[in-house]
C-alpha atoms as a PDB file:
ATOM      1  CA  UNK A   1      -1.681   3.113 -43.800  1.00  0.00           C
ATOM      2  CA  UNK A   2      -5.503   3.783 -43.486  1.00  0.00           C
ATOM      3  CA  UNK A   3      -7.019   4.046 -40.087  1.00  0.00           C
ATOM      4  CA  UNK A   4      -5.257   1.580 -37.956  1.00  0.00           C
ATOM      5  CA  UNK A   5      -4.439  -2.621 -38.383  1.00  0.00           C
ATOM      6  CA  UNK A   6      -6.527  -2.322 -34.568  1.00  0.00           C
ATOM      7  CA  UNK A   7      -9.436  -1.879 -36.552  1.00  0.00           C
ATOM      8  CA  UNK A   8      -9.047  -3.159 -39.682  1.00  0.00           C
ATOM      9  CA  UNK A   9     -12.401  -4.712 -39.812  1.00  0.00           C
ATOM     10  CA  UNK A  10     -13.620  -1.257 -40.743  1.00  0.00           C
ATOM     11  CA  UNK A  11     -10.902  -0.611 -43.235  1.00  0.00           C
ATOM     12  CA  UNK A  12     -11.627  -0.641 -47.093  1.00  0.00           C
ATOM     13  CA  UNK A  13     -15.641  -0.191 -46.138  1.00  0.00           C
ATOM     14  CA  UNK A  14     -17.589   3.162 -47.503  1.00  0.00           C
ATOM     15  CA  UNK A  15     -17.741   5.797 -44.869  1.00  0.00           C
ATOM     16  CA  UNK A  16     -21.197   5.037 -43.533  1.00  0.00           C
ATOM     17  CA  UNK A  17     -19.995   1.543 -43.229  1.00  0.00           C
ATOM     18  CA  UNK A  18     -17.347   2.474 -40.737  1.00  0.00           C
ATOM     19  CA  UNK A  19     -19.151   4.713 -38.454  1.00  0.00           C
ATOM     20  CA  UNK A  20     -21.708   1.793 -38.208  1.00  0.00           C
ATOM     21  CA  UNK A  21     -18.596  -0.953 -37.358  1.00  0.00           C
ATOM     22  CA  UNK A  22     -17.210   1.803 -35.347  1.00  0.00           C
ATOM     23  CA  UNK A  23     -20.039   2.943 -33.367  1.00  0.00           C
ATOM     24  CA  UNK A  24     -20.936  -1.165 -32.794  1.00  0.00           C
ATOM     25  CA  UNK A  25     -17.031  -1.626 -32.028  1.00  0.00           C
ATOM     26  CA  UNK A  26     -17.860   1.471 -28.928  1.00  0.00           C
ATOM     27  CA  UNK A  27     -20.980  -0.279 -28.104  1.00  0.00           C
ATOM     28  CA  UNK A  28     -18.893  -3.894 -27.688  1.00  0.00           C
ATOM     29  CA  UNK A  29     -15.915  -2.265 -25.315  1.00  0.00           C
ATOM     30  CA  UNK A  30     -18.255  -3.620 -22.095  1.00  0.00           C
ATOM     31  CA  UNK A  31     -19.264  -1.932 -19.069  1.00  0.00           C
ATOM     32  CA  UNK A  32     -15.807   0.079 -18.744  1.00  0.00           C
ATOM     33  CA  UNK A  33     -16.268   3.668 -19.371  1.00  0.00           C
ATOM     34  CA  UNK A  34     -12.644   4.564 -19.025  1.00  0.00           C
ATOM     35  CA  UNK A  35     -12.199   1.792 -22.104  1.00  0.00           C
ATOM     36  CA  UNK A  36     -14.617   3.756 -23.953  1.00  0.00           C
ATOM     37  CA  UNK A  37     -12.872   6.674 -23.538  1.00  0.00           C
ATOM     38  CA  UNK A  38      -9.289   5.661 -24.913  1.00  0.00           C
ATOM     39  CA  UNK A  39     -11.038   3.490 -27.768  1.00  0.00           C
ATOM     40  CA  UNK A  40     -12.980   6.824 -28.778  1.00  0.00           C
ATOM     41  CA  UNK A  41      -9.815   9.017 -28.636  1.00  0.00           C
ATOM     42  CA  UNK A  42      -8.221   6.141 -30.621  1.00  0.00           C
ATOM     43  CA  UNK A  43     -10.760   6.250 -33.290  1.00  0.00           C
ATOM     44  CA  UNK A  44     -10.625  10.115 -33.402  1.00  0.00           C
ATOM     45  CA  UNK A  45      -7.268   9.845 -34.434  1.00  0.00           C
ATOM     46  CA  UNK A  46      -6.856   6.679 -36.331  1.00  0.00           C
ATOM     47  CA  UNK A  47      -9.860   8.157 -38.894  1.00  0.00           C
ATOM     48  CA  UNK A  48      -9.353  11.619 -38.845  1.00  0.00           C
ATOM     49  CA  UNK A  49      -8.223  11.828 -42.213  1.00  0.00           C
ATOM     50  CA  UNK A  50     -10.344   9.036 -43.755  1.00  0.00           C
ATOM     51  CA  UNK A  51     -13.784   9.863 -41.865  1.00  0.00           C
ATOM     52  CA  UNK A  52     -12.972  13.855 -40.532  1.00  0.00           C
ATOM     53  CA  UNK A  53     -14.227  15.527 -37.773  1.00  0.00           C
ATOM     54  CA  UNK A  54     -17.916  14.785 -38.611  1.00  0.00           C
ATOM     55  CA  UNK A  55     -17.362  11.522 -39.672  1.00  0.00           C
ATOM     56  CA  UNK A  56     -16.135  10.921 -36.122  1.00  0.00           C
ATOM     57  CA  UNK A  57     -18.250  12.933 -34.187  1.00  0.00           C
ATOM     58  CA  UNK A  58     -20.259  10.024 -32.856  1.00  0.00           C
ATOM     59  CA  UNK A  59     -17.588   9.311 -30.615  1.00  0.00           C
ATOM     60  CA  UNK A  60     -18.157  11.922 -28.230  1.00  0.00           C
ATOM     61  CA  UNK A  61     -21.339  11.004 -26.903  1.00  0.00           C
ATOM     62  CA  UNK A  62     -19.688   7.594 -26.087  1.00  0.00           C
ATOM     63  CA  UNK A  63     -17.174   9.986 -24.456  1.00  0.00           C
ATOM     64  CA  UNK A  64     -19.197  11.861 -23.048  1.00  0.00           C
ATOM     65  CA  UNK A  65     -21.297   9.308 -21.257  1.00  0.00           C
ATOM     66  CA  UNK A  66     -18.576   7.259 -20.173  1.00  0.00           C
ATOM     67  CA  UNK A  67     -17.238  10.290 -19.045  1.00  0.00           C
ATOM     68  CA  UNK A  68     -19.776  11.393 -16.726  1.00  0.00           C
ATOM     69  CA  UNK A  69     -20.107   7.480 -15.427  1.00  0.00           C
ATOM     70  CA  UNK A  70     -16.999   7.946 -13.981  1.00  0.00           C
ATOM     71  CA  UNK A  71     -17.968  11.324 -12.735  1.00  0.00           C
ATOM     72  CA  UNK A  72     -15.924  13.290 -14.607  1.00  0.00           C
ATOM     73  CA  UNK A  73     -18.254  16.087 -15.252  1.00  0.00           C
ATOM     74  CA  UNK A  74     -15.700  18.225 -15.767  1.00  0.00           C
ATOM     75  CA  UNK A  75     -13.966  16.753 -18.534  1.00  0.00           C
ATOM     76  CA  UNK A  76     -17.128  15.594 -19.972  1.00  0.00           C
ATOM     77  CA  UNK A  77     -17.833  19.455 -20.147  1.00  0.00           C
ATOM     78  CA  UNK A  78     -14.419  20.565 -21.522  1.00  0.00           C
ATOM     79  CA  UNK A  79     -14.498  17.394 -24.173  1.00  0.00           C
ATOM     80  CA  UNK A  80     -18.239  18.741 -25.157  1.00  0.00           C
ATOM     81  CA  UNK A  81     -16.672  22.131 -25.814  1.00  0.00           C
ATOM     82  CA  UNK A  82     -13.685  20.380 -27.805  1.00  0.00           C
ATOM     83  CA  UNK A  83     -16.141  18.753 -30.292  1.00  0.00           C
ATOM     84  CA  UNK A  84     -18.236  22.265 -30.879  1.00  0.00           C
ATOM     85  CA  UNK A  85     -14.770  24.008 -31.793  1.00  0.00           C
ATOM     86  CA  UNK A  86     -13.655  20.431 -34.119  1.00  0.00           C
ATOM     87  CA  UNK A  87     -17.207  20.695 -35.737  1.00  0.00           C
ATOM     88  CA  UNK A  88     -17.230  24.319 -36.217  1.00  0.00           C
ATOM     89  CA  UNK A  89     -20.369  25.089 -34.232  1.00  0.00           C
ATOM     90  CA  UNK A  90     -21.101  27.587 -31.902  1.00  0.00           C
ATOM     91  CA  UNK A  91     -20.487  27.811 -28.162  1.00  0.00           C
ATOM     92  CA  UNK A  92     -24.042  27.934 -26.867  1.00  0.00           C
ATOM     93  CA  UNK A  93     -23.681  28.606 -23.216  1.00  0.00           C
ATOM     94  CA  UNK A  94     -21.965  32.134 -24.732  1.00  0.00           C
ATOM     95  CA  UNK A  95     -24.359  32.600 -27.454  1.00  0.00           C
ATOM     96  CA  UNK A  96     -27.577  34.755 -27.925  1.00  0.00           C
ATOM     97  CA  UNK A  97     -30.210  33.566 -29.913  1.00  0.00           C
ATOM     98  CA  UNK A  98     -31.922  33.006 -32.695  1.00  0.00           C
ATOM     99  CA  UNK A  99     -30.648  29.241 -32.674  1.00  0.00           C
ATOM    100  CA  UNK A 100     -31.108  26.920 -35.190  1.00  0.00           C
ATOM    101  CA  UNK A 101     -33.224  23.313 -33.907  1.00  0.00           C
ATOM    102  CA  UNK A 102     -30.019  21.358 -34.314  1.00  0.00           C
ATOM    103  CA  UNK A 103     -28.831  24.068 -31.594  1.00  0.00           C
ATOM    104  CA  UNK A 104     -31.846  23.782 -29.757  1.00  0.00           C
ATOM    105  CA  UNK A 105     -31.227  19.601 -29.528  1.00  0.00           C
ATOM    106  CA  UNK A 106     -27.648  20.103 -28.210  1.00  0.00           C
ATOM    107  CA  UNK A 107     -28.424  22.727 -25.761  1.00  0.00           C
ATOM    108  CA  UNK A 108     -31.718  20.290 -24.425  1.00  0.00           C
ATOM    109  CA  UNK A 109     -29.669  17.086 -24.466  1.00  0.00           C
ATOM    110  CA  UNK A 110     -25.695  18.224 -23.547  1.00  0.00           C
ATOM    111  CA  UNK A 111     -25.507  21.267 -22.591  1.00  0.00           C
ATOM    112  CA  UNK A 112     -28.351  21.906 -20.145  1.00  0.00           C
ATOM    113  CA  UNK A 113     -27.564  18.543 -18.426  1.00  0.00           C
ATOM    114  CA  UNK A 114     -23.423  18.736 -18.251  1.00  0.00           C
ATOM    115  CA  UNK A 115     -23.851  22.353 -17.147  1.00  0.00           C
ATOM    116  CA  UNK A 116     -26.139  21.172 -14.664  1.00  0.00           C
ATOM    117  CA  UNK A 117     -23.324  18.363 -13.610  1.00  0.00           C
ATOM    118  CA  UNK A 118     -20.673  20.748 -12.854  1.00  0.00           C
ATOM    119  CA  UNK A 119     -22.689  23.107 -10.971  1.00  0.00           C
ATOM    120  CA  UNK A 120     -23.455  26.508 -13.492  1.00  0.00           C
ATOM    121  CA  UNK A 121     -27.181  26.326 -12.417  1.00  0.00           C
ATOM    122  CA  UNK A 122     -28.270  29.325 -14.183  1.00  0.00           C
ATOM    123  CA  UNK A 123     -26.594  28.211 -17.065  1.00  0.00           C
ATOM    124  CA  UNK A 124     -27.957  25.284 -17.334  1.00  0.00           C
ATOM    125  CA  UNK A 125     -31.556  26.413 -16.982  1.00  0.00           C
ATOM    126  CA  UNK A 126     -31.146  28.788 -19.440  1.00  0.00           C
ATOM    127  CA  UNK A 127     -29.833  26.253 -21.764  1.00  0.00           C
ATOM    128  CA  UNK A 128     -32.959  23.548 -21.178  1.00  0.00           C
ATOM    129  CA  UNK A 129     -35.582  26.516 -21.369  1.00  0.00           C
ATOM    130  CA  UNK A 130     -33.903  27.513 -24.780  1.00  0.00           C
ATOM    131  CA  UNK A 131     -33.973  23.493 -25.700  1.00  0.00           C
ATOM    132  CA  UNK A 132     -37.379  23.238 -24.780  1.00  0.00           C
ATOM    133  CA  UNK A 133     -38.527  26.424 -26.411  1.00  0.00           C
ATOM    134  CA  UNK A 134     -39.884  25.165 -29.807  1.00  0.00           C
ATOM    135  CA  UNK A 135     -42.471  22.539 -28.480  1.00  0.00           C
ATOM    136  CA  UNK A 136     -44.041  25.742 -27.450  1.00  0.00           C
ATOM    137  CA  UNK A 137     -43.902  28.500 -30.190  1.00  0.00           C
ATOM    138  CA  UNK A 138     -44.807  25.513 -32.912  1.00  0.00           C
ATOM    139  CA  UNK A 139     -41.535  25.184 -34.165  1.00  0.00           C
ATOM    140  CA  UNK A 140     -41.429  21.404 -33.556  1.00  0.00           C
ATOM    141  CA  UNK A 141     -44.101  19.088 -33.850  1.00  0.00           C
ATOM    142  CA  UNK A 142     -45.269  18.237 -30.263  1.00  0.00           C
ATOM    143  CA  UNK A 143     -43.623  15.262 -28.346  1.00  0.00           C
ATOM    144  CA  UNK A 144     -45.962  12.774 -26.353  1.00  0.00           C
ATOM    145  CA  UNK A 145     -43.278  12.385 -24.046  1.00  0.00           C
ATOM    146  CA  UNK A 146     -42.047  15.608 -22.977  1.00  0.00           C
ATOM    147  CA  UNK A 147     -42.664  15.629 -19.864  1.00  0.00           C
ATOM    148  CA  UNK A 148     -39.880  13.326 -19.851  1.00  0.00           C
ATOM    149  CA  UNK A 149     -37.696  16.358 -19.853  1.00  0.00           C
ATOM    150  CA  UNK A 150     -38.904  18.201 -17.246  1.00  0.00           C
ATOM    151  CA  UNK A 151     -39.041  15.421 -14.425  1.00  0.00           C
ATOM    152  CA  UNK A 152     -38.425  12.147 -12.930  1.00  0.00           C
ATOM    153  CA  UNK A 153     -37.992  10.404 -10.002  1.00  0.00           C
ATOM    154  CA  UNK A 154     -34.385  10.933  -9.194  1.00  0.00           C
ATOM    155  CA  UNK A 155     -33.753  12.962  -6.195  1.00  0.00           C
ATOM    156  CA  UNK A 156     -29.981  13.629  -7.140  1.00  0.00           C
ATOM    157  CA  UNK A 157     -29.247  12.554 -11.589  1.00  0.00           C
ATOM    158  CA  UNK A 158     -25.947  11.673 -11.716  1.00  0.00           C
ATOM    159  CA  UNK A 159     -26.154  10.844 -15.358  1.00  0.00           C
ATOM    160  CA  UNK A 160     -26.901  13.444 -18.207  1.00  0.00           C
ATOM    161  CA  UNK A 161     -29.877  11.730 -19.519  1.00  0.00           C
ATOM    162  CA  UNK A 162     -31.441  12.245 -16.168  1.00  0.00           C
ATOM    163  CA  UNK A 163     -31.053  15.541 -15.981  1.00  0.00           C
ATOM    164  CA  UNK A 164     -34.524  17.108 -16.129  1.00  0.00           C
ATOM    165  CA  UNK A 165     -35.659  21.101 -15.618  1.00  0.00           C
ATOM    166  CA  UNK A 166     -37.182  20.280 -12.064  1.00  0.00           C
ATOM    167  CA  UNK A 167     -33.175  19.492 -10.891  1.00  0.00           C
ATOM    168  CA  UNK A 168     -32.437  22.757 -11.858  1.00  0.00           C
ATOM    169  CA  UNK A 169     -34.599  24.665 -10.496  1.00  0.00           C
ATOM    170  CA  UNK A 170     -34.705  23.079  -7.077  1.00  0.00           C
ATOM    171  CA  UNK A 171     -30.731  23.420  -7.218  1.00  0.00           C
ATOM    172  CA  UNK A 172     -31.722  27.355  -7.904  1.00  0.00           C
ATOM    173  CA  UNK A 173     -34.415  27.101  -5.076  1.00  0.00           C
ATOM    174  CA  UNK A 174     -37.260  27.885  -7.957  1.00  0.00           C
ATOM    175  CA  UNK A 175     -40.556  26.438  -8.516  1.00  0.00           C
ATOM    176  CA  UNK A 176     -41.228  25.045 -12.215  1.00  0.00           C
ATOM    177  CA  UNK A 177     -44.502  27.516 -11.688  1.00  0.00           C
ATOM    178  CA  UNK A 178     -41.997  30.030 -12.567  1.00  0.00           C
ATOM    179  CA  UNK A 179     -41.459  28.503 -15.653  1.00  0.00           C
ATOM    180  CA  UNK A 180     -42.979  30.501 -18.183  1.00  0.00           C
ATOM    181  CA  UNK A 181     -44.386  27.357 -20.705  1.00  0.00           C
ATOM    182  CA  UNK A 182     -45.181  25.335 -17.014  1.00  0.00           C
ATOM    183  CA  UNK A 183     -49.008  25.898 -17.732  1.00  0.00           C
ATOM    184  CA  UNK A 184     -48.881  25.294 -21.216  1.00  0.00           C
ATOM    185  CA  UNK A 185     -46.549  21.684 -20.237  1.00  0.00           C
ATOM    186  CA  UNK A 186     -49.587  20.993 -18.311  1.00  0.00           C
ATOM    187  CA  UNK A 187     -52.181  21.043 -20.786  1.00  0.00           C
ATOM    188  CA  UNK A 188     -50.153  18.940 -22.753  1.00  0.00           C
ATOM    189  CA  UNK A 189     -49.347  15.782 -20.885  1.00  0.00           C
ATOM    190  CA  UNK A 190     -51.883  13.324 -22.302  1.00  0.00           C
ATOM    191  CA  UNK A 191     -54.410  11.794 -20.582  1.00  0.00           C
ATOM    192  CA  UNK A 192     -53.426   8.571 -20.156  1.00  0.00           C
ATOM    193  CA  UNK A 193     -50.454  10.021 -18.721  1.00  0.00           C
ATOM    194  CA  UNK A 194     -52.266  11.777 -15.989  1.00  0.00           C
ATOM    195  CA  UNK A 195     -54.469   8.743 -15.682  1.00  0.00           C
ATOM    196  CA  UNK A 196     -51.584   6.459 -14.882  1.00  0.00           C
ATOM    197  CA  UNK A 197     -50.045   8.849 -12.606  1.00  0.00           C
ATOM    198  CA  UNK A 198     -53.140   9.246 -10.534  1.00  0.00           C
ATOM    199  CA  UNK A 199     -53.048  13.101 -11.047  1.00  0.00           C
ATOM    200  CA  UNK A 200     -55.599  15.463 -12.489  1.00  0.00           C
ATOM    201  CA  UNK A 201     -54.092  18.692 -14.186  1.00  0.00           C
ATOM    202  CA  UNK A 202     -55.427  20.951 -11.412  1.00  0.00           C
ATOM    203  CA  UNK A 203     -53.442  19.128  -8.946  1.00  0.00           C
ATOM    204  CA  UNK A 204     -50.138  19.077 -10.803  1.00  0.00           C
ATOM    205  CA  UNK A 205     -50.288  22.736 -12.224  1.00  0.00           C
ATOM    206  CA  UNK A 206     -50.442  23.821  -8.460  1.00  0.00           C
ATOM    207  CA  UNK A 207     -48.227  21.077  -7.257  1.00  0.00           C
ATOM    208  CA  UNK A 208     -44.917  21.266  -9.909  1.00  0.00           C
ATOM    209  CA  UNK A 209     -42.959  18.601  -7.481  1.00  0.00           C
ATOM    210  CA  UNK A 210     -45.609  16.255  -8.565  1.00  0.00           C
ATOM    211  CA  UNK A 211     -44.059  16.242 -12.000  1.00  0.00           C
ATOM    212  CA  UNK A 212     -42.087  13.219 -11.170  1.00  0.00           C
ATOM    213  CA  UNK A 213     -44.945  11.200 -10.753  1.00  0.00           C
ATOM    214  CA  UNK A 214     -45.555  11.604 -14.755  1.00  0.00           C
ATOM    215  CA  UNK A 215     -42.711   8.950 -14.993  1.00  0.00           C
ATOM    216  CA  UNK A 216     -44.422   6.283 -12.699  1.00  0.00           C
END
């Protein structure tokens, strides 16, 4: 039998049908991350051979999230490493460049932040500098909200998507003026940024803790 009678609302649908029933199926487990986790494992397996690994790659970032709400970071970095090897792609914490963007977007977004978690600090900077790296040589059209990326407000993240350059280097005991794109970030922060956050660019280029005001 197909997938599984436990979710047999998905069952006889085309394939982009089912990740959208699946992924809305995730997204209606509630609040309990360790839920998520078995119903994502459950999935896996129920439509590996209908959907494949790719078709049910989604699930890991509901893993991984729930995974890291429960504190987990070391699982969450172990499962991150299990999805690269079921999807073929490379290991990017052992990898040189050049990297591809889609590489660039998974070491910004999961690797830099889970390595971060578990407490590989020089990892994980080199892994959200490499991320990063393309707003600045051109290779991606620039973001309005990057600064989003390298600060906010939270003294200790405890979630990957607050995971920002600023926690790692003040976990390496480094100022973001080492950074070597920190004067270019500056000049790109848009006014009304700076204007909300009562800041002129003078005052945050020689002030880099100041960058979590940007988020106010």
């Amino acid at each position: 039998m197909q997938g599984s009678r436990r979710y047999a609302f998905a069952e006889g649908r085309g394939l982009h049908e089912q990740q959208i029933l699946l992924q809305r199926h995730l997204c209606s487990v509630g609040l309990d991350p360790a839920a998520v986790v078995v119903e994502c494992r459950r999935i896996r397996e129920s439509f590996r051979r209908q959907l494949g690994p790719e078709g049910t790659s989604f699930t890991f970032l509901f893993e991984l999230n729930a995974l890291v709400d429960q504190g987990l970071y070391e699982t969450a970095w172990r499962q991150l490493l299990r999805m690269d090897s079921s999807l073929n792609y490379r290991r990017l914490d052992k990898s040189r460049g050049p990297w591809s963007l889609d590489e660039t977007w998974r070491a910004l977004h999961l690797y830099g932040p889970l390595l971060y978690l578990v407490g590989r600090h020089a990892d994980a900077r080199r892994m959200m500098e490499c991320g990063l790296h393309p707003w600045f040589d051109g290779s991606r059209r620039r973001h309005r909200d990057l600064f989003l990326y390298i600060g906010n407000d939270d003294l200790l993240p405890t979630r990957r998507q607050r995971v920002t350059l600023s926690h790692i280097y003040l976990a390496l005991g480094k100022s973001l003026a080492s950074w070597e794109h920190w004067q270019a970030f500056v000049r790109l922060v848009p006014v009304e940024v700076m204007r909300r956050s009562s800041l002129s660019r003078r005052e945050l280029r020689e002030n880099p803790d100041r960058v979590a005001q940007l988020r106010n």
